[in-house]
C-alpha atoms as a PDB file:
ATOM      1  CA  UNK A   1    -169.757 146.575  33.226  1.00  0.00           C
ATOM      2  CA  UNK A   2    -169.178 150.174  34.171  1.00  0.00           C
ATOM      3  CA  UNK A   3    -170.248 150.950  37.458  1.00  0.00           C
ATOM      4  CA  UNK A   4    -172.113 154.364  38.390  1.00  0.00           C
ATOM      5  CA  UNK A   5    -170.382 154.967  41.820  1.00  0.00           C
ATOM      6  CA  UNK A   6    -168.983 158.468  41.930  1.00  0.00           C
ATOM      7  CA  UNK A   7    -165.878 158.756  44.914  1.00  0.00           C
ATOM      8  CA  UNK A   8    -164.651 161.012  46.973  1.00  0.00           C
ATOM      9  CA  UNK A   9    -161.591 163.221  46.054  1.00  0.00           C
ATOM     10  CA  UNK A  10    -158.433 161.827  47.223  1.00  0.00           C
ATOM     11  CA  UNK A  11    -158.023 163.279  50.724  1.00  0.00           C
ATOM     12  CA  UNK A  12    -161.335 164.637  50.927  1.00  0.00           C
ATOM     13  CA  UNK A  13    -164.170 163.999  53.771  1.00  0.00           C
ATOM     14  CA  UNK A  14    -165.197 160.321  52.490  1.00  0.00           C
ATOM     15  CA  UNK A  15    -162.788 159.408  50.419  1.00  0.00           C
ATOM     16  CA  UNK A  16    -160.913 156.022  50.123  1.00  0.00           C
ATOM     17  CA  UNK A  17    -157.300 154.985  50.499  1.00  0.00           C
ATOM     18  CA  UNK A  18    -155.808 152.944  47.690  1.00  0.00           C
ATOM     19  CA  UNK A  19    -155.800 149.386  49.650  1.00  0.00           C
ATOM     20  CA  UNK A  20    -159.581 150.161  50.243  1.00  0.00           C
ATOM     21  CA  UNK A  21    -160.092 151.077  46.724  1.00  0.00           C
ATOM     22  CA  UNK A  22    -158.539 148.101  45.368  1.00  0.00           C
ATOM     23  CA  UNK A  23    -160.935 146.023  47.950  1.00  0.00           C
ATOM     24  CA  UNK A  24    -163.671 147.841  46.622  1.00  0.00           C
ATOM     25  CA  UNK A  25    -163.229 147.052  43.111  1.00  0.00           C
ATOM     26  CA  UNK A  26    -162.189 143.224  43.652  1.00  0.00           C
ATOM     27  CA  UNK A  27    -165.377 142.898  45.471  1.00  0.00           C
ATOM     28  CA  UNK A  28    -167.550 144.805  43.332  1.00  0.00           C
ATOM     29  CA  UNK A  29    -166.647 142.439  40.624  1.00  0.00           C
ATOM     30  CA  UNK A  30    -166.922 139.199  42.969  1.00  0.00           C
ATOM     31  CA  UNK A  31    -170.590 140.507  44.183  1.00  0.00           C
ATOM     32  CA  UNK A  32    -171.541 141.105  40.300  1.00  0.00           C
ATOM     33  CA  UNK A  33    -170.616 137.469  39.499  1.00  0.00           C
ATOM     34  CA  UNK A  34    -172.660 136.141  42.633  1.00  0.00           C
ATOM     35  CA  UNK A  35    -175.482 138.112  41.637  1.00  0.00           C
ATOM     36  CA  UNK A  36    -175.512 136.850  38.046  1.00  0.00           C
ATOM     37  CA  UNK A  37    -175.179 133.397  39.477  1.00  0.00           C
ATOM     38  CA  UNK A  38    -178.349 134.080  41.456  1.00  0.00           C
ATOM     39  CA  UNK A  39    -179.957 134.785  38.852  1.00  0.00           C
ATOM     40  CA  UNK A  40    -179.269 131.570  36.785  1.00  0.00           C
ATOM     41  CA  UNK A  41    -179.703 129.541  39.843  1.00  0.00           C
ATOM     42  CA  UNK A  42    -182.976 131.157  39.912  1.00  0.00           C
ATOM     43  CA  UNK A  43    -183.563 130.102  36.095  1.00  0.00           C
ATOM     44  CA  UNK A  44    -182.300 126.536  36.948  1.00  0.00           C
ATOM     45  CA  UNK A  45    -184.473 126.042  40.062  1.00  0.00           C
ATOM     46  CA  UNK A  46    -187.535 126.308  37.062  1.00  0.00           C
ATOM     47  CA  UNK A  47    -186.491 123.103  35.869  1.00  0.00           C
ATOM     48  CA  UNK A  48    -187.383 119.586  37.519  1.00  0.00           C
ATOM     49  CA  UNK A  49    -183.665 118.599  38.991  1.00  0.00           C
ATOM     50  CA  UNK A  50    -181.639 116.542  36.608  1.00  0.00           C
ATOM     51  CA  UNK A  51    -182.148 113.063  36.398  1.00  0.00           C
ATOM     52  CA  UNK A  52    -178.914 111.561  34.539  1.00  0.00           C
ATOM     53  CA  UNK A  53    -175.928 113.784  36.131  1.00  0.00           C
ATOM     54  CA  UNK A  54    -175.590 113.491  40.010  1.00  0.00           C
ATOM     55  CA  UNK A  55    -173.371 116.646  40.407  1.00  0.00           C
ATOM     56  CA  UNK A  56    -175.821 119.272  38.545  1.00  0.00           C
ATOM     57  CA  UNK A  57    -178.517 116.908  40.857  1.00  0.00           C
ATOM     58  CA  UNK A  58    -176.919 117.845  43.968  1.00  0.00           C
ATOM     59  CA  UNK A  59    -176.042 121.484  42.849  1.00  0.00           C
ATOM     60  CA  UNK A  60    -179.898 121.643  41.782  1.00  0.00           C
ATOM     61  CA  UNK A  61    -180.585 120.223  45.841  1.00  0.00           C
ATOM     62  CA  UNK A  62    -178.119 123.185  46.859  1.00  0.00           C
ATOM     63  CA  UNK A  63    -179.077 125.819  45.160  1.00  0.00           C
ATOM     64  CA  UNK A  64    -182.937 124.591  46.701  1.00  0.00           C
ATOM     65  CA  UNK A  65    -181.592 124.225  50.069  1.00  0.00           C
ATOM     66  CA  UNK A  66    -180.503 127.607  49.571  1.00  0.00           C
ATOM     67  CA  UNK A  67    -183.171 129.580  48.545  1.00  0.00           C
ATOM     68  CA  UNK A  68    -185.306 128.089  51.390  1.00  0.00           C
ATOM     69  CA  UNK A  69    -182.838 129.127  53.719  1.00  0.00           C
ATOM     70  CA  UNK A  70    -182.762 132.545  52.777  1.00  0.00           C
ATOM     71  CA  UNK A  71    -186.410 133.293  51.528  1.00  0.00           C
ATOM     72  CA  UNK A  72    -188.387 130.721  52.782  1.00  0.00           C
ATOM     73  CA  UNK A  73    -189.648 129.473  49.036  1.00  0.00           C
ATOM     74  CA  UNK A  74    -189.957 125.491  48.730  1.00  0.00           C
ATOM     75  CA  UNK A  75    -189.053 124.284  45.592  1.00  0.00           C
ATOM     76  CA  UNK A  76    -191.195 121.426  44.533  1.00  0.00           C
ATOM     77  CA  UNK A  77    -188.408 118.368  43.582  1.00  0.00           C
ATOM     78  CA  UNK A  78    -189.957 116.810  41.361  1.00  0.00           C
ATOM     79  CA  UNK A  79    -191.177 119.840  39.600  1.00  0.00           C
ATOM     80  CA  UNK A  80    -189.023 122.559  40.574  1.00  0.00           C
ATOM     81  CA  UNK A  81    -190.361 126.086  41.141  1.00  0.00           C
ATOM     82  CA  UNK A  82    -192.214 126.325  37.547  1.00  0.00           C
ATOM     83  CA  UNK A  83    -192.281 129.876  35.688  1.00  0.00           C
ATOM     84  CA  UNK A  84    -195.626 131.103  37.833  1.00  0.00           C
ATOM     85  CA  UNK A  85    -193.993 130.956  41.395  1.00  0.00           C
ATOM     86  CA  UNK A  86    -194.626 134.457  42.227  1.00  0.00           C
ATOM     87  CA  UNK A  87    -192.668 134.595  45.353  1.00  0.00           C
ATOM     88  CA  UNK A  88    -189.277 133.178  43.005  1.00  0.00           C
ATOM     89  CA  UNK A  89    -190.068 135.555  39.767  1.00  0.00           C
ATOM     90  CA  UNK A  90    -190.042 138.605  42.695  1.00  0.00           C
ATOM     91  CA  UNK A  91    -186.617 137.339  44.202  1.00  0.00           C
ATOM     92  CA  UNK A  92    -185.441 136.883  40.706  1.00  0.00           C
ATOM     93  CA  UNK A  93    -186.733 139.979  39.708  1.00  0.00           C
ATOM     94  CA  UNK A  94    -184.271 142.049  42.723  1.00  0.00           C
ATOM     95  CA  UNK A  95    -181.599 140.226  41.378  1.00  0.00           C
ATOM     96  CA  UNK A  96    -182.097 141.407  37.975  1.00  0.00           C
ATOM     97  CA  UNK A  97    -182.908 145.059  39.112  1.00  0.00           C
ATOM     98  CA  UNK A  98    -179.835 145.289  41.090  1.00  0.00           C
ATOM     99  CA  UNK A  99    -178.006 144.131  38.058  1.00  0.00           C
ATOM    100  CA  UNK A 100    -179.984 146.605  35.690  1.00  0.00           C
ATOM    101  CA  UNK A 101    -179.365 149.080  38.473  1.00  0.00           C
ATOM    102  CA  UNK A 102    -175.159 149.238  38.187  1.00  0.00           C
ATOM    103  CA  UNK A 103    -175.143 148.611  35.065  1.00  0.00           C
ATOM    104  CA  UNK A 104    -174.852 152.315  34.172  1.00  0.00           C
ATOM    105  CA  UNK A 105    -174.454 151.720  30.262  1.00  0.00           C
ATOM    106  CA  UNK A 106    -177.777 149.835  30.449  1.00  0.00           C
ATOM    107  CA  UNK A 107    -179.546 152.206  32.561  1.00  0.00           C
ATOM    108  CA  UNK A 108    -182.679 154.402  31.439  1.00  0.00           C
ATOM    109  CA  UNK A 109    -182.317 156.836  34.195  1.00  0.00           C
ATOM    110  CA  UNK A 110    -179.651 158.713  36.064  1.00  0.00           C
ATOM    111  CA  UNK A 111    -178.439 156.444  38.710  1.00  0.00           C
ATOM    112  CA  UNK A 112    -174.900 157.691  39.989  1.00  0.00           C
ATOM    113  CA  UNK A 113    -174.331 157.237  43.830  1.00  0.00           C
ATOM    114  CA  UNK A 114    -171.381 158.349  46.237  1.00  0.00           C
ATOM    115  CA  UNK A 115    -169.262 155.552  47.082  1.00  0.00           C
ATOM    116  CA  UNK A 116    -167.508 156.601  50.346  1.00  0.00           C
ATOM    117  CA  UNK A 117    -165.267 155.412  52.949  1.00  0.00           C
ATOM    118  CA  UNK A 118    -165.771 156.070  56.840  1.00  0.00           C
ATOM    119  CA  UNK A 119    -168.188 158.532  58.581  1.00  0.00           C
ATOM    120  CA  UNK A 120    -165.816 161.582  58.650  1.00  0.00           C
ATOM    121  CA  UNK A 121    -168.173 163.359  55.817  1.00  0.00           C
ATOM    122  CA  UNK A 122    -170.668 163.630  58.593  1.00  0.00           C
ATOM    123  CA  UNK A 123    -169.974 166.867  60.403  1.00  0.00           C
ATOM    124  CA  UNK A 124    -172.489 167.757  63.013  1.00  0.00           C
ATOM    125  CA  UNK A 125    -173.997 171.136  63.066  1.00  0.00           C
ATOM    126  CA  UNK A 126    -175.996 172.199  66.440  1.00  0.00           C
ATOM    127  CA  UNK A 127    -179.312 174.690  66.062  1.00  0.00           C
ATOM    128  CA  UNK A 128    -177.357 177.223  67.203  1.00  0.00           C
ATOM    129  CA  UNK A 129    -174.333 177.211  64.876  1.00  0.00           C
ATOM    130  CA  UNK A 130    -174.280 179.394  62.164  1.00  0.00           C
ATOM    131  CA  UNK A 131    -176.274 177.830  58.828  1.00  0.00           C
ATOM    132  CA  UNK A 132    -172.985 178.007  56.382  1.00  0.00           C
ATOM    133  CA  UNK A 133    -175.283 176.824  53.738  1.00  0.00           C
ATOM    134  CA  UNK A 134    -177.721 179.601  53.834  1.00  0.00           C
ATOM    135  CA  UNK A 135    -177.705 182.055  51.391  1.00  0.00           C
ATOM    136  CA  UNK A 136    -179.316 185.068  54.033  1.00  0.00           C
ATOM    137  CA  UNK A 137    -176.855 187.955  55.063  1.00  0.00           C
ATOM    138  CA  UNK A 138    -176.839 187.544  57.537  1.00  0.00           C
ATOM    139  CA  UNK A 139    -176.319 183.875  57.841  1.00  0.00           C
ATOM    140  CA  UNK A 140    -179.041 182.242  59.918  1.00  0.00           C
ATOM    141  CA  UNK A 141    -178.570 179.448  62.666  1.00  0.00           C
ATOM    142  CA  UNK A 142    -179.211 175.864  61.561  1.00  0.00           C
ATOM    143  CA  UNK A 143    -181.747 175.880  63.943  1.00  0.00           C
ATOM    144  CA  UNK A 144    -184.077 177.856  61.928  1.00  0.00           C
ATOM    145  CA  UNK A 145    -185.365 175.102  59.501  1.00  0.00           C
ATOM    146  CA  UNK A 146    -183.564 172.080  61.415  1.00  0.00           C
ATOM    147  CA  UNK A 147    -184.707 172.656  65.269  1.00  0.00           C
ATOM    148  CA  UNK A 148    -182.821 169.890  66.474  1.00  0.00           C
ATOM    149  CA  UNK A 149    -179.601 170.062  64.661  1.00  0.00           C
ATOM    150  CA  UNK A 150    -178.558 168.413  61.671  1.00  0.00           C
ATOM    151  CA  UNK A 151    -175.434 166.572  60.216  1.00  0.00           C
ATOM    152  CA  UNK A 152    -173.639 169.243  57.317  1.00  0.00           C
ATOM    153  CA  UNK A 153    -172.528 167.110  54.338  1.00  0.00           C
ATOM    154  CA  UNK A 154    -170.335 168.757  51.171  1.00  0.00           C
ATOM    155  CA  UNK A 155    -169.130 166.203  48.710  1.00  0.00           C
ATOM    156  CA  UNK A 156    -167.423 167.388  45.543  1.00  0.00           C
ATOM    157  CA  UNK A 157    -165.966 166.050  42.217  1.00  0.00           C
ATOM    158  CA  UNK A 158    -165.240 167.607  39.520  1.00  0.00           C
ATOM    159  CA  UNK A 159    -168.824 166.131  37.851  1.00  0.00           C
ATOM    160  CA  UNK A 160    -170.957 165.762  40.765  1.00  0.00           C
ATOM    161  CA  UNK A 161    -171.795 168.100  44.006  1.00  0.00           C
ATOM    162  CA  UNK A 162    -173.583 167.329  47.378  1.00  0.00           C
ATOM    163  CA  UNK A 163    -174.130 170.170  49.877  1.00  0.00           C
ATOM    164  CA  UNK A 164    -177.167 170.194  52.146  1.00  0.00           C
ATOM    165  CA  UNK A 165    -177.828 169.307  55.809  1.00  0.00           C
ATOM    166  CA  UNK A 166    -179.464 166.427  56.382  1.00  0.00           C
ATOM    167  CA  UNK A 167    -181.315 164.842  59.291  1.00  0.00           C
ATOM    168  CA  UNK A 168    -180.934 161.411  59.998  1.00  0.00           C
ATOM    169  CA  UNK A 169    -181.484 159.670  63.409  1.00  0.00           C
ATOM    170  CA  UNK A 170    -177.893 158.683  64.295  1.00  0.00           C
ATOM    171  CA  UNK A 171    -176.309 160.326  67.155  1.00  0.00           C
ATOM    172  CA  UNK A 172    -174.282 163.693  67.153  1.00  0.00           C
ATOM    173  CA  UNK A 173    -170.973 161.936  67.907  1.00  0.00           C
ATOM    174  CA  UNK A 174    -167.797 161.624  66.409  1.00  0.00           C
ATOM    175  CA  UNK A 175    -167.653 158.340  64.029  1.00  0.00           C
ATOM    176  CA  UNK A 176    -171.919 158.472  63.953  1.00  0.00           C
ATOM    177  CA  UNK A 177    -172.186 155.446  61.835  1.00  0.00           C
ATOM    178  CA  UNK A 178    -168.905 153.727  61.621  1.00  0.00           C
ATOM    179  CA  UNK A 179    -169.130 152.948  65.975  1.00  0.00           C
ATOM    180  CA  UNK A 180    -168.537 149.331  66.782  1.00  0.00           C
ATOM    181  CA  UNK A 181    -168.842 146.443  64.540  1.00  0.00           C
ATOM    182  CA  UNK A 182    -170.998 148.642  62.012  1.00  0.00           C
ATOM    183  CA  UNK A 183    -169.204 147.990  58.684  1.00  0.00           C
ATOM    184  CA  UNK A 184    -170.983 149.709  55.558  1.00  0.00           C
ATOM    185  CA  UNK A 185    -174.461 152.222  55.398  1.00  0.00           C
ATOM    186  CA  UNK A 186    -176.741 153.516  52.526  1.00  0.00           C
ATOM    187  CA  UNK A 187    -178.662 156.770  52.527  1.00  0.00           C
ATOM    188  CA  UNK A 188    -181.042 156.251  50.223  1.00  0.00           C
ATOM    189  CA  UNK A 189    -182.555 159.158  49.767  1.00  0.00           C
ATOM    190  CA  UNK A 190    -179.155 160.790  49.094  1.00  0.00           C
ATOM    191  CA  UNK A 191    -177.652 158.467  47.067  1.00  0.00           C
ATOM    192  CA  UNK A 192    -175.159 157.516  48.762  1.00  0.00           C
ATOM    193  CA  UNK A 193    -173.007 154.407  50.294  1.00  0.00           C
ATOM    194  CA  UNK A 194    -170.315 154.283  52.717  1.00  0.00           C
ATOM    195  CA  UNK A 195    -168.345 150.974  54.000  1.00  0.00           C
ATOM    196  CA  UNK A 196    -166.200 151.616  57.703  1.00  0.00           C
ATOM    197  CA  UNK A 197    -162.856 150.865  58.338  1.00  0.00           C
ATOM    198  CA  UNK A 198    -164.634 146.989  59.360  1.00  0.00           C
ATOM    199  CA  UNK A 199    -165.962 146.242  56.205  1.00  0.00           C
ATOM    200  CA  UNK A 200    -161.946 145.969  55.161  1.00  0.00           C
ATOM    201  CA  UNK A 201    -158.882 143.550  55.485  1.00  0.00           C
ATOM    202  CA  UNK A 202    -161.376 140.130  55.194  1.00  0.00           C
ATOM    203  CA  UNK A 203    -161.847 136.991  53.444  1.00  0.00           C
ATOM    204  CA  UNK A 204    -162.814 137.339  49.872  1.00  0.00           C
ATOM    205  CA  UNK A 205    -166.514 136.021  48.678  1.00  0.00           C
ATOM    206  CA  UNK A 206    -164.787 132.765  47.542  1.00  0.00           C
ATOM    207  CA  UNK A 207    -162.157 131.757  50.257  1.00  0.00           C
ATOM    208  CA  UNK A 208    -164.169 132.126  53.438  1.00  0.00           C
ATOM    209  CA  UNK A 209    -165.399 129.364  55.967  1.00  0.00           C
ATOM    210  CA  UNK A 210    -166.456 130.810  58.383  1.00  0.00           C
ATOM    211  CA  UNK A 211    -169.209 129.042  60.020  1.00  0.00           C
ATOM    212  CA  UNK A 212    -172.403 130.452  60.955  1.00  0.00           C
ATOM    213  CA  UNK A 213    -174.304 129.646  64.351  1.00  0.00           C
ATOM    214  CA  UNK A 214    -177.665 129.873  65.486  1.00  0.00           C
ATOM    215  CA  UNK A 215    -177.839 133.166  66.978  1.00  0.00           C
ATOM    216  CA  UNK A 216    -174.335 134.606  65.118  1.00  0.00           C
ATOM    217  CA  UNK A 217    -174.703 138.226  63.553  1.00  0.00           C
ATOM    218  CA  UNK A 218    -174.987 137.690  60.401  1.00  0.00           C
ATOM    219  CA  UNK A 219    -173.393 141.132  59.892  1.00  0.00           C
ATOM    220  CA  UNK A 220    -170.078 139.913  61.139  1.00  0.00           C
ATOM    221  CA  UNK A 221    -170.103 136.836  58.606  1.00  0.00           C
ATOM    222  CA  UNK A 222    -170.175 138.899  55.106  1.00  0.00           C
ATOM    223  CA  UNK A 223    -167.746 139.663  52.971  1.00  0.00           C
ATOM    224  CA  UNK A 224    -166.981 142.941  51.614  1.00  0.00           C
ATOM    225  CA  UNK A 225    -168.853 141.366  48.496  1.00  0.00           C
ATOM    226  CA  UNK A 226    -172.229 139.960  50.749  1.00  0.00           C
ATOM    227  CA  UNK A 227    -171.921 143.735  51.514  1.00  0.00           C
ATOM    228  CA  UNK A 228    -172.218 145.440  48.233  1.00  0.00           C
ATOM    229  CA  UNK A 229    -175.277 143.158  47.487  1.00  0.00           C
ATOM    230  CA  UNK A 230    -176.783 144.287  50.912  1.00  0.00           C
ATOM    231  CA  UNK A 231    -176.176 147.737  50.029  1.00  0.00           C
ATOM    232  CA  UNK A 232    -177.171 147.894  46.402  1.00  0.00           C
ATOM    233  CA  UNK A 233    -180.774 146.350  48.004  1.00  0.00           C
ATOM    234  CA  UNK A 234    -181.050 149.713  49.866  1.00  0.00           C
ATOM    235  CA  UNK A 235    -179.897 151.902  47.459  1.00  0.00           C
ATOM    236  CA  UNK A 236    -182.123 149.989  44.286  1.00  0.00           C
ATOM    237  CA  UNK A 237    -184.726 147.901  45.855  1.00  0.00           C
ATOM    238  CA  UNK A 238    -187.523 149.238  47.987  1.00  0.00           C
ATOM    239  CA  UNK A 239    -185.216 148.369  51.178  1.00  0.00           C
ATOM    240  CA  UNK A 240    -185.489 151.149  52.719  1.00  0.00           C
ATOM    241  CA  UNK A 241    -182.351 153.385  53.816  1.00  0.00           C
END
């Protein structure tokens, strides 16, 4: 599966060091495999629950347990969800967009995104500053179509170009989105994804334990995989940004 994540130059504003890379392209193959097992989980969950094997029983119980826990969808044991649950067929329906979605040799339509590292792309630009992206002699001031400011992004490869201000309600600080425990973001609208210097250095999708709480952050319990799938729900689902 070739993915259709376009990254920074190396050394540019966004880009990723090697070790984060490599993370990135572990995990992007770790949250493809848990989506695809979603997805036949999903299929499985159809059926009534096995009658003769008590390990695919209890895996069938699991995977129920699950999907309650995480969508609220009962799953009818002696029938199992049928093939006219809508509320399953739309959760299995995500699953297979998402797939569709990064699978760029199956796409129908252009769906490249940035895949970035960090928050240091985001360089604020006040009203008053001089507009560098304007094409006036004289240059205007930002302030002339953004009256409040706005963040200056310019991303260049060699195949793909972003250059535009953008206004998004984060604050005009240094490290804007990466602050605190945040670890990854998606501008939709732009196409874009960036994971923070906390979204590194983890367990993998298959050797953690943490426990979760009532009342943890569920934000501090996923792994760099859970975090792909989060983001690719932005960037391909109606999500929001």
């Amino acid at each position: 599966m070739k993915p259709a994540f376009v990254l920074a130059g190396r050394g540019a504003p966004g880009s990723c060091s090697d070790s984060q890379v490599e993370e990135l392209q572990s995990s992007f193959r770790e949250a493809i495999e848990a989506t695809q097992q979603a997805i036949k989980a999903m299929e499985n969950l159809k059926k009534s629950p096995p009658l003769f094997s008590p390990d695919r029983r209890r895996a069938w119980k699991r995977q129920a347990q699950l999907l309650k826990a995480l969508f609220n969808i009962d799953v009818d044991k002696p029938k199992g969800l049928g093939k006219e649950n809508v509320e399953a067929n739309s959760v299995q329906t995500n699953f297979q967009n998402l797939i569709d979605a990064i699978d760029y040799q199956k796409s129908d339509i252009e769906r490249e995104y940035w895949l970035l590292c960090n928050d240091d792309w985001l360089q604020w630009r006040a009203a008053t500053d001089v507009d560098e992206l304007d094409t006036e002699d004289p240059k205007r001031p930002v302030g002339e179509i953004h009256e409040n400011g706005a963040f200056l992004v310019q991303l260049r490869t060699p195949l793909k170009s972003l250059s535009e201000h953008i206004e998004i309600t984060i604050p005009p600080e240094p490290n804007p989105i990466c602050r605190g425990a945040n670890r990854a973001a998606t501008l939709r609208g732009y196409r874009l994804t960036t994971f923070c210097d906390a979204a590194f250095g983890g367990e993998n999708l298959y050797v953690t334990k943490t426990r979760i709480n009532p009342g943890d952050r569920l934000d501090d319990k996923l792994t760099l995989a859970h975090l792909w799938i989060h983001e690719w729900g932005h960037l391909f689902n109606d999500c929001g940004s």
